[in-house]
Protein backbone atom coordinates (compact mmCIF):
# COMPACT_ATOMS: atom_id res chain seq x y z
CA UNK A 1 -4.44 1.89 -7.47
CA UNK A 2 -0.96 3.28 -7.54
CA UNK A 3 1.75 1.72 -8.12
CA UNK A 4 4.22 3.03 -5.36
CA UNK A 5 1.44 1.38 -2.96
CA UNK A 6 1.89 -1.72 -4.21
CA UNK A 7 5.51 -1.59 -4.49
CA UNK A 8 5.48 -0.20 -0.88
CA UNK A 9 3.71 -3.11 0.55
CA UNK A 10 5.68 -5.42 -1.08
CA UNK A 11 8.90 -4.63 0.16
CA UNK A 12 7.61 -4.81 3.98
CA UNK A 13 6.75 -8.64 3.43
CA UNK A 14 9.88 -9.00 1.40
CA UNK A 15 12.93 -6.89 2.84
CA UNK A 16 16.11 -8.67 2.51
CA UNK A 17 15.64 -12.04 3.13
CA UNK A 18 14.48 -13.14 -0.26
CA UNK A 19 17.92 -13.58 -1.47
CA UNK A 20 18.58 -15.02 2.09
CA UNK A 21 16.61 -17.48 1.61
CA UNK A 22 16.91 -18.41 -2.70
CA UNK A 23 20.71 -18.48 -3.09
CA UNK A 24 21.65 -21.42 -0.76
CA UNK A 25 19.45 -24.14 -1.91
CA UNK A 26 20.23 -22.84 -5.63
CA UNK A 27 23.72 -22.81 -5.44
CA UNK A 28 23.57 -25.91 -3.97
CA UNK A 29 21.26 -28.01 -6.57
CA UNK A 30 23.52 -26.29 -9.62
CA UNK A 31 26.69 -27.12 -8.08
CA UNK A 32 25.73 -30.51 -6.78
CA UNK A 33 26.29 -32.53 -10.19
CA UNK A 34 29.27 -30.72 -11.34
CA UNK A 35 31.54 -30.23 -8.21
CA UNK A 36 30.10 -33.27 -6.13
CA UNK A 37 28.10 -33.01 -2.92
CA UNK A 38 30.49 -32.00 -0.09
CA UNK A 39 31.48 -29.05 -2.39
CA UNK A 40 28.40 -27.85 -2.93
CA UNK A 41 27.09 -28.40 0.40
CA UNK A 42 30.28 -26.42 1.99
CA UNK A 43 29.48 -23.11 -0.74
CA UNK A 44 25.95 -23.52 0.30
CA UNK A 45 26.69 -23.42 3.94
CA UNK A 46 29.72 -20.50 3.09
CA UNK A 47 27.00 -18.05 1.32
CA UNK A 48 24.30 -18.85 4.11
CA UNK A 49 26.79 -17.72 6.40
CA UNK A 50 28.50 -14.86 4.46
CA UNK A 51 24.94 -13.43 4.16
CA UNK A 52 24.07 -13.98 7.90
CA UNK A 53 27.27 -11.62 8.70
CA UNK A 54 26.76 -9.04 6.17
CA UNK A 55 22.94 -8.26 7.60
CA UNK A 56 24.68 -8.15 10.96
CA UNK A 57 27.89 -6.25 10.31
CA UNK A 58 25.52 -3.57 8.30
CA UNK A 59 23.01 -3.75 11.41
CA UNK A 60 20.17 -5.33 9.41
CA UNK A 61 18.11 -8.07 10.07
CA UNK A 62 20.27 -10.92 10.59
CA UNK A 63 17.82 -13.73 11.64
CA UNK A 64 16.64 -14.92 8.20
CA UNK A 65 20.21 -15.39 7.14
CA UNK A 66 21.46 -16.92 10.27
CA UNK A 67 17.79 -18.91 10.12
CA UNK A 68 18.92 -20.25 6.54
CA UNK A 69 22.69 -21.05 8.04
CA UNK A 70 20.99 -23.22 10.11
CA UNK A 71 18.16 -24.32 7.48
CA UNK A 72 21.02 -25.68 5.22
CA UNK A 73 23.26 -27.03 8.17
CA UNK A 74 20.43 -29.74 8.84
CA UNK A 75 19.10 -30.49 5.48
CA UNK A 76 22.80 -31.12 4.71
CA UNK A 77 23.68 -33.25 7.42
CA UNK A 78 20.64 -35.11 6.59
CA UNK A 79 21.09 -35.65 2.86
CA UNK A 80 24.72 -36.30 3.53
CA UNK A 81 23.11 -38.95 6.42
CA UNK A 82 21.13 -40.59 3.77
CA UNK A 83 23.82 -40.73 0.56
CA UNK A 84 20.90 -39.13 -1.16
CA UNK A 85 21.47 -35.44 -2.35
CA UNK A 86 17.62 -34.91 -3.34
CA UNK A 87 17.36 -35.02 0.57
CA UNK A 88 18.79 -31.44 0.63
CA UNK A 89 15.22 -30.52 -0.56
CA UNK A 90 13.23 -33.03 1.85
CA UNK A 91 12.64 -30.30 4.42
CA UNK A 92 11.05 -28.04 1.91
CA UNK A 93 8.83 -30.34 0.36
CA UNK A 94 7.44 -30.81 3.64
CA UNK A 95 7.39 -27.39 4.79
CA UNK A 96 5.34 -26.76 1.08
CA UNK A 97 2.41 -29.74 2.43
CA UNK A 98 2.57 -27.98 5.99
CA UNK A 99 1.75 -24.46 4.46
CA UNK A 100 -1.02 -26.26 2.25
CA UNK A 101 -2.84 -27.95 5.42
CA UNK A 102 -2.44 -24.96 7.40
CA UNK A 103 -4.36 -22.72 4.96
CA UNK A 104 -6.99 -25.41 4.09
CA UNK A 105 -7.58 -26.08 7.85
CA UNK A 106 -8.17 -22.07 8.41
CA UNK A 107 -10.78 -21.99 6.00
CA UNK A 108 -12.62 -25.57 7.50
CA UNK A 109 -12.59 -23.26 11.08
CA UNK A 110 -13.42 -20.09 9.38
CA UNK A 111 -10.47 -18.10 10.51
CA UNK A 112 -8.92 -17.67 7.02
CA UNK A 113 -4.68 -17.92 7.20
CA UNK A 114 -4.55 -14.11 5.29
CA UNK A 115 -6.19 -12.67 8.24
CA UNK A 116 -3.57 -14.26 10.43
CA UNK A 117 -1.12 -13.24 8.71
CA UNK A 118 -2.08 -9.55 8.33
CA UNK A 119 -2.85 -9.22 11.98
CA UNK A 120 0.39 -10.59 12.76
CA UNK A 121 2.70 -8.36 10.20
CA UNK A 122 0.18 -5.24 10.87
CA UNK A 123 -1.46 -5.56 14.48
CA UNK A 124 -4.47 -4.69 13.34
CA UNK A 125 -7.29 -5.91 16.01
CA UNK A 126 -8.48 -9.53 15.36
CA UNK A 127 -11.97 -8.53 15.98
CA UNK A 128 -11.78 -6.67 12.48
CA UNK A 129 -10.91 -9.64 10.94
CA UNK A 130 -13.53 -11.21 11.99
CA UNK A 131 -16.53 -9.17 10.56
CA UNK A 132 -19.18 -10.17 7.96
CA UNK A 133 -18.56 -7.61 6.08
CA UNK A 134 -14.68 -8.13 6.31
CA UNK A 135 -13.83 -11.76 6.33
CA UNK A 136 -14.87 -13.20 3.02
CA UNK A 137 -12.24 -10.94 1.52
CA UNK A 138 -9.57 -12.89 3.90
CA UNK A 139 -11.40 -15.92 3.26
CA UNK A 140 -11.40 -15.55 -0.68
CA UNK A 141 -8.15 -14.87 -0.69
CA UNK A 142 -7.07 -17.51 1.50
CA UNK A 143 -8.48 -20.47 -0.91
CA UNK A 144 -6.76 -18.74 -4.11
CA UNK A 145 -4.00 -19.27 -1.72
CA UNK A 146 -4.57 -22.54 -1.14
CA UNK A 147 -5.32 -23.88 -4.86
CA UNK A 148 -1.91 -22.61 -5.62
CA UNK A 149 0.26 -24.10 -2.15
CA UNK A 150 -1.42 -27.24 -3.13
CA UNK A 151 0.06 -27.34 -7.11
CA UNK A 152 3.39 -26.32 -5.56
CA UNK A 153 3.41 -29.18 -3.37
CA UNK A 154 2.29 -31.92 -6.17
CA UNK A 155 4.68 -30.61 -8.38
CA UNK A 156 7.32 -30.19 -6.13
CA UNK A 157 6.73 -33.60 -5.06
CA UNK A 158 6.58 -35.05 -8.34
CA UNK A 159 9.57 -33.44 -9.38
CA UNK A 160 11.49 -34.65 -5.94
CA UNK A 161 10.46 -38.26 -7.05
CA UNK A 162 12.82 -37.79 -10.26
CA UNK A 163 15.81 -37.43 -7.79
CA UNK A 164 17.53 -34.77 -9.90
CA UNK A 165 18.69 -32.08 -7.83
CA UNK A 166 19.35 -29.52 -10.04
CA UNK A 167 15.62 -29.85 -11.60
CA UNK A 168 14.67 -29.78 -7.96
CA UNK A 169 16.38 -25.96 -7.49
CA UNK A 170 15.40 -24.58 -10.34
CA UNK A 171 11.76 -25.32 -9.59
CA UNK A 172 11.85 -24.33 -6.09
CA UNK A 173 13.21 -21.64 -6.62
CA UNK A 174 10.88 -20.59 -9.52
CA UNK A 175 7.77 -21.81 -6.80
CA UNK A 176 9.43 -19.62 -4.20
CA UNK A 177 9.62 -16.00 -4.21
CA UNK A 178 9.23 -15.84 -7.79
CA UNK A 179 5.84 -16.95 -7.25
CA UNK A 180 4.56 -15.44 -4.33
CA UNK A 181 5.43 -11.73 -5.48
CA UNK A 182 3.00 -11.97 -8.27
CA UNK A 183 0.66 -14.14 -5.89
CA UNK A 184 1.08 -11.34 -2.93
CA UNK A 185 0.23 -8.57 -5.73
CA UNK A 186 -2.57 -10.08 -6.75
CA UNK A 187 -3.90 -10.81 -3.18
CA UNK A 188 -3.65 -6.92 -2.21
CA UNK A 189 -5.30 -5.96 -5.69
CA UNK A 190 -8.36 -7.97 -5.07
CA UNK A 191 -8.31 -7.82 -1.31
CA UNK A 192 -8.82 -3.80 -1.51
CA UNK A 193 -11.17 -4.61 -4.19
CA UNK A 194 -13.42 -6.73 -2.49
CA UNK A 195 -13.12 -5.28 1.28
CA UNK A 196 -14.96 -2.10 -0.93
CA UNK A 197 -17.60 -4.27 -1.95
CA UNK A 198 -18.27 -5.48 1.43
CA UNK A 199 -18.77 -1.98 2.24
CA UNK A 200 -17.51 -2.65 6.02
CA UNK A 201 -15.36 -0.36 8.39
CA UNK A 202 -11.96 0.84 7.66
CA UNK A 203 -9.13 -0.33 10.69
CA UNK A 204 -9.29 2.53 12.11
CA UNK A 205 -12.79 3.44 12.08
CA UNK A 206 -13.43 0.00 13.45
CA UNK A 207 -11.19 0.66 16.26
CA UNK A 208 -12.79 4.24 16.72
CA UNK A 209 -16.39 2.76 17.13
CA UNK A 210 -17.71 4.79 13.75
CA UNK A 211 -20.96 4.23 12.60
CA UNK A 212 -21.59 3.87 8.85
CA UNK A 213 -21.47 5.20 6.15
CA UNK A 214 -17.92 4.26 6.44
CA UNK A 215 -15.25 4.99 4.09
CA UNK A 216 -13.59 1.49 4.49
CA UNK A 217 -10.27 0.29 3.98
CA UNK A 218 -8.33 2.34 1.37
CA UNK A 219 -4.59 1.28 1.99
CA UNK A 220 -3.26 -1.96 3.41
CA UNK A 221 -4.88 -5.74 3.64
């Protein structure tokens, strides 16, 4: 498989808002014990912002900045709330269990959370999804998926107990992005790999009404 593929795929689920998303709650958990709580809330809040600008001003997308403005607005006021700066992270400790449930749930109904998630980044037709000779790929991928949400939310959760924020950064932000690139590589890998096996339709040849032999899917999961 060639590389540029991969590379290519990755960057549509990533884009910009990776850093949009890692560099306020860092900040924040490194700064916390050495400038105090208000100061490191405020820089938090100032790079959220700064970042939600600069996509505008440069006409990108701005809602994952301006999303993480507001992300770090509320977990602040809450932590501040509570005089309990491990709060900062409360919301996502709890977003890491939703995620968790969410994919294990998809698998007890049978409609695996990778399939959702490709139909809604790609538009491909649910129907595909859906196939025999299709879904186990989805469906494989899906529990990998879920093995791994569930270690990041016992850890994360263990690790939240200790109440040190700075521990607390540093390991959500090595669980965040830093994770799921490898994760997402390894799901598109296999995913090719084993929608070959099945031997079913390609997209497109599903959406033409081909009859097999089929070629199958060859680029994009």
């Amino acid at each position: 498989m060639r590389k540029n593929e991969i590379t290519e795929e990755l960057k549509s689920v990533l884009s910009g808002k990776t850093l949009d998303a890692l560099l306020p709650p860092l900040a924040f958990g490194l700064l916390n014990n050495a400038l105090g709580f208000i100061s490191a809330f405020l820089i938090a809040l100032g790079i959220a912002l700064t970042l939600g600008v600069y996509r505008i001003l440069t006409k990108q997308k701005g809602i994952y900045a301006l999303g993480g403005f507001f992300a770090v607005a509320v977990a602040g006021g809450y932590a501040y709330y509570t005089r309990n700066p491990v709060n900062y992270f409360l919301g996502s400790l709890i977003l890491s269990g939703l995620v968790f449930v969410i994919a294990f749930l998809s698998l007890i109904i049978g409609k695996p959370l990778a399939a959702w998630l490709s139909h809604l980044s790609r538009g491909w037709p649910l129907g595909w999804f859906w196939r025999k000779d299709v879904k186990p790929a989805y469906r494989e991928v899906t529990i990998i998926w879920a093995f791994l949400l569930l270690i990041r939310f016992l850890t994360r959760f263990y690790i939240y107990q200790r109440g040190n924020t700075t521990e607390i950064a540093y390991w959500n932000t090595l669980t965040g992005w830093p994770m799921i690139v490898p994760v997402l590589t390894f799901s598109y890998i296999y995913g090719i790999w084993r929608l070959k096996k099945l031997k079913g339709p390609g997209v497109e040849e599903f959406r033409e009404g081909k009859n097999p032999p089929w070629k199958g899917q060859t680029r994009g999961f």
